[in-house]
C-alpha atoms as a PDB file:
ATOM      1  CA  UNK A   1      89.111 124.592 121.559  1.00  0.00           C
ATOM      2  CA  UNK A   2      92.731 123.817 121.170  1.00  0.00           C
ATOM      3  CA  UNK A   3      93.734 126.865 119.233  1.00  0.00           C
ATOM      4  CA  UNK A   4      96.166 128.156 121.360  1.00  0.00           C
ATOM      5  CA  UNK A   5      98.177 125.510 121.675  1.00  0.00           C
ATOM      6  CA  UNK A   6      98.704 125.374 117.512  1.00  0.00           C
ATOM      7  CA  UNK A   7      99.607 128.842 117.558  1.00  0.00           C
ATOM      8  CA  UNK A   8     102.287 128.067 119.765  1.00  0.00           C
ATOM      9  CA  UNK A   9     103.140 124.499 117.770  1.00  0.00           C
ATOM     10  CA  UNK A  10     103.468 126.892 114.643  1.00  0.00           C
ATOM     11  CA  UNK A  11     105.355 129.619 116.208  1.00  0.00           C
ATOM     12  CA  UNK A  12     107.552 127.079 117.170  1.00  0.00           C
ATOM     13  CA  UNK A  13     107.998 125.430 113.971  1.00  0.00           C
ATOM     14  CA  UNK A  14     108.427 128.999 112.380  1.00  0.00           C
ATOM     15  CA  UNK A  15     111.439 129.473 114.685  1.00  0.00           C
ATOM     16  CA  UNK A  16     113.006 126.285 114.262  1.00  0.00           C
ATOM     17  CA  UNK A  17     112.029 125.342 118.009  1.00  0.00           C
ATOM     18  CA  UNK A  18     111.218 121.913 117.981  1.00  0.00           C
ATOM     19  CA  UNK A  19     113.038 118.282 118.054  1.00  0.00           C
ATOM     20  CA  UNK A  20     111.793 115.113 117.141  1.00  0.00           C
ATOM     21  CA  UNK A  21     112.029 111.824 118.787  1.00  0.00           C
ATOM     22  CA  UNK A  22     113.852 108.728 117.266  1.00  0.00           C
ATOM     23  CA  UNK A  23     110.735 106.975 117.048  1.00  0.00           C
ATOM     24  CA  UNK A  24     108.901 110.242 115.016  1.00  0.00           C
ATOM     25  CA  UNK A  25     112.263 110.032 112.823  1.00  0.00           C
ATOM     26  CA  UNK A  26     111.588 106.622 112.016  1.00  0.00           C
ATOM     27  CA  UNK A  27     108.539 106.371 111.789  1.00  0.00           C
ATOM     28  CA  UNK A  28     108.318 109.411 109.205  1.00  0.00           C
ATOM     29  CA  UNK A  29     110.766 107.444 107.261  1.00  0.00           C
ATOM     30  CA  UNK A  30     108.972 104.880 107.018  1.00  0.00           C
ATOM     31  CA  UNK A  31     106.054 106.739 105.608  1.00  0.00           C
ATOM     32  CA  UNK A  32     108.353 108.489 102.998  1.00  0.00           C
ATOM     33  CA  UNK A  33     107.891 112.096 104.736  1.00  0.00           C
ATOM     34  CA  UNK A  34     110.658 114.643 105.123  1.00  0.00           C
ATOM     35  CA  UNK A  35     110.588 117.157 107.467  1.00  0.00           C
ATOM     36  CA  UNK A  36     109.205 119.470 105.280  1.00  0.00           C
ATOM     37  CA  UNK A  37     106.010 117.393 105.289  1.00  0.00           C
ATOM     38  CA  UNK A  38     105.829 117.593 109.158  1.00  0.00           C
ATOM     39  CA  UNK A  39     106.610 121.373 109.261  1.00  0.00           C
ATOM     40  CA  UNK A  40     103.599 121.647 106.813  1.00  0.00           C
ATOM     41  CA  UNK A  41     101.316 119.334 108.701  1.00  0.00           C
ATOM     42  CA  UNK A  42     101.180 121.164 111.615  1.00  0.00           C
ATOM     43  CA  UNK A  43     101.275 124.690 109.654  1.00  0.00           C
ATOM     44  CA  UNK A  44      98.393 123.413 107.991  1.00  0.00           C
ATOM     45  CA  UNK A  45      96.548 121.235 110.661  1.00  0.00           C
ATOM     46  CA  UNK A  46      94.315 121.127 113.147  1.00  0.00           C
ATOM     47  CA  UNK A  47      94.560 119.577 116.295  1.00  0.00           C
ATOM     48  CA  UNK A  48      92.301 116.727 116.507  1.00  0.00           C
ATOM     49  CA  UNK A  49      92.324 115.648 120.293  1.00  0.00           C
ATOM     50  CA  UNK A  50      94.491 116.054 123.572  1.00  0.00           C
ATOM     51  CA  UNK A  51      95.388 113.044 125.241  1.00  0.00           C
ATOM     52  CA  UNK A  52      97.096 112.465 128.674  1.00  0.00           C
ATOM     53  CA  UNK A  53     100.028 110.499 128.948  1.00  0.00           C
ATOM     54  CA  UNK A  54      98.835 107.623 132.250  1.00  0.00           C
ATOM     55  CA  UNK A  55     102.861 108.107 133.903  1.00  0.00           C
ATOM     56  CA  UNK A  56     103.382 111.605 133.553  1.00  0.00           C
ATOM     57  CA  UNK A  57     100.118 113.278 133.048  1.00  0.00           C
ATOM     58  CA  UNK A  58     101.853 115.602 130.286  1.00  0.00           C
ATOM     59  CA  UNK A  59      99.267 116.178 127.856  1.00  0.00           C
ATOM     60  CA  UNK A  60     100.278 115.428 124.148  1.00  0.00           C
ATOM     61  CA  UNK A  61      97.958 116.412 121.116  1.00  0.00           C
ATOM     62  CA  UNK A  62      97.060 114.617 117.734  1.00  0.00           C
ATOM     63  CA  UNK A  63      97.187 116.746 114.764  1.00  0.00           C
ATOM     64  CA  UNK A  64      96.226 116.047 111.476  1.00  0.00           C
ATOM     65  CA  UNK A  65      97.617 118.110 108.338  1.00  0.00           C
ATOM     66  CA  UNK A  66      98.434 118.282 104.806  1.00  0.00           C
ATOM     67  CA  UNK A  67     102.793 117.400 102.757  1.00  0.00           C
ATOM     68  CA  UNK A  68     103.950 119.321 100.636  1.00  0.00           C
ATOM     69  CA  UNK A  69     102.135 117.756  98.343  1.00  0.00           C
ATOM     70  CA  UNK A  70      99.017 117.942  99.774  1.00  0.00           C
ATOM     71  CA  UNK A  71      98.648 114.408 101.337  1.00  0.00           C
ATOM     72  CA  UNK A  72      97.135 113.831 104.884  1.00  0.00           C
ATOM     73  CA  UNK A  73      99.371 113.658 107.823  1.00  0.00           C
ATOM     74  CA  UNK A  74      98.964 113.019 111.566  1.00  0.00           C
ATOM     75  CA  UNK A  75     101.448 113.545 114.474  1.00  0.00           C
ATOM     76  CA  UNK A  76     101.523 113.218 117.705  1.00  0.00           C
ATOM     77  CA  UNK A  77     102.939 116.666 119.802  1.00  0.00           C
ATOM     78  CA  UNK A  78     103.609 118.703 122.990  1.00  0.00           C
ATOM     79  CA  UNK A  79     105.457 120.898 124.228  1.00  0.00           C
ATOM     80  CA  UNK A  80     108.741 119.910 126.998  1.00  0.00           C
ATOM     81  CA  UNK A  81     109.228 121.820 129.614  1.00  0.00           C
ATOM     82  CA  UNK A  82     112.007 123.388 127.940  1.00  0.00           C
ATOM     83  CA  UNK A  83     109.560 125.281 125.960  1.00  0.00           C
ATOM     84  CA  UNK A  84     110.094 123.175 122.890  1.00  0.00           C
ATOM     85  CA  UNK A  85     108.064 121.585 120.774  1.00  0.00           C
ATOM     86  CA  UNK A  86     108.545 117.481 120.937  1.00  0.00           C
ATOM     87  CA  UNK A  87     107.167 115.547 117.798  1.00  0.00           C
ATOM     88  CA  UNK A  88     106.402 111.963 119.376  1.00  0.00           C
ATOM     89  CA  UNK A  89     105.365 110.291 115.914  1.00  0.00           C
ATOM     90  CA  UNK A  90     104.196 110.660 112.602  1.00  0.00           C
ATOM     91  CA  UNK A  91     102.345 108.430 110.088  1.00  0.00           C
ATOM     92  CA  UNK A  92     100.074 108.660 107.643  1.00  0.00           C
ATOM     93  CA  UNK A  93      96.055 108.222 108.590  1.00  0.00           C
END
């Protein structure tokens, strides 16, 4: 259903076209991911739902992947109107 929007999530990872929020950067410390583990998760993931945000009505999607090292992660994504990609959090399910 949501398959387009991964292929563009992973094209965007691919070209280094993405940013992450202070709260994603955080939060994935806190977890004990590196980046590389959120590259992989959404290489390797699936997007779970879309949910709309109440203020903007941007719509954001939850996808759930695999590390590095093959452990489950979930983020929360969408894409700016710059055309980047805009991780909002990660943590582990």
């Amino acid at each position: 259903m949501h398959e387009r929007f991964l292929k563009r999530f992973r094209d965007k990872i691919r070209a280094r076209a993405y940013v992450m929020t202070v709260h994603a950067e955080e939060e994935m410390t806190e977890d004990d991911f590196t980046i590389y583990d959120v590259e992989r998760g959404i290489l390797t993931g699936r997007i779970l739902e879309r949910q709309k945000d109440s203020t903007s009505d941007e719509s954001k999607y939850r996808v759930r992947g695999r590390t590095i090292t093959g452990d489950p992660i979930e983020l929360l994504a969408k894409l700016s109107p710059t055309g980047k990609l805009v991780i909002i959090t990660v943590y582990a399910p």
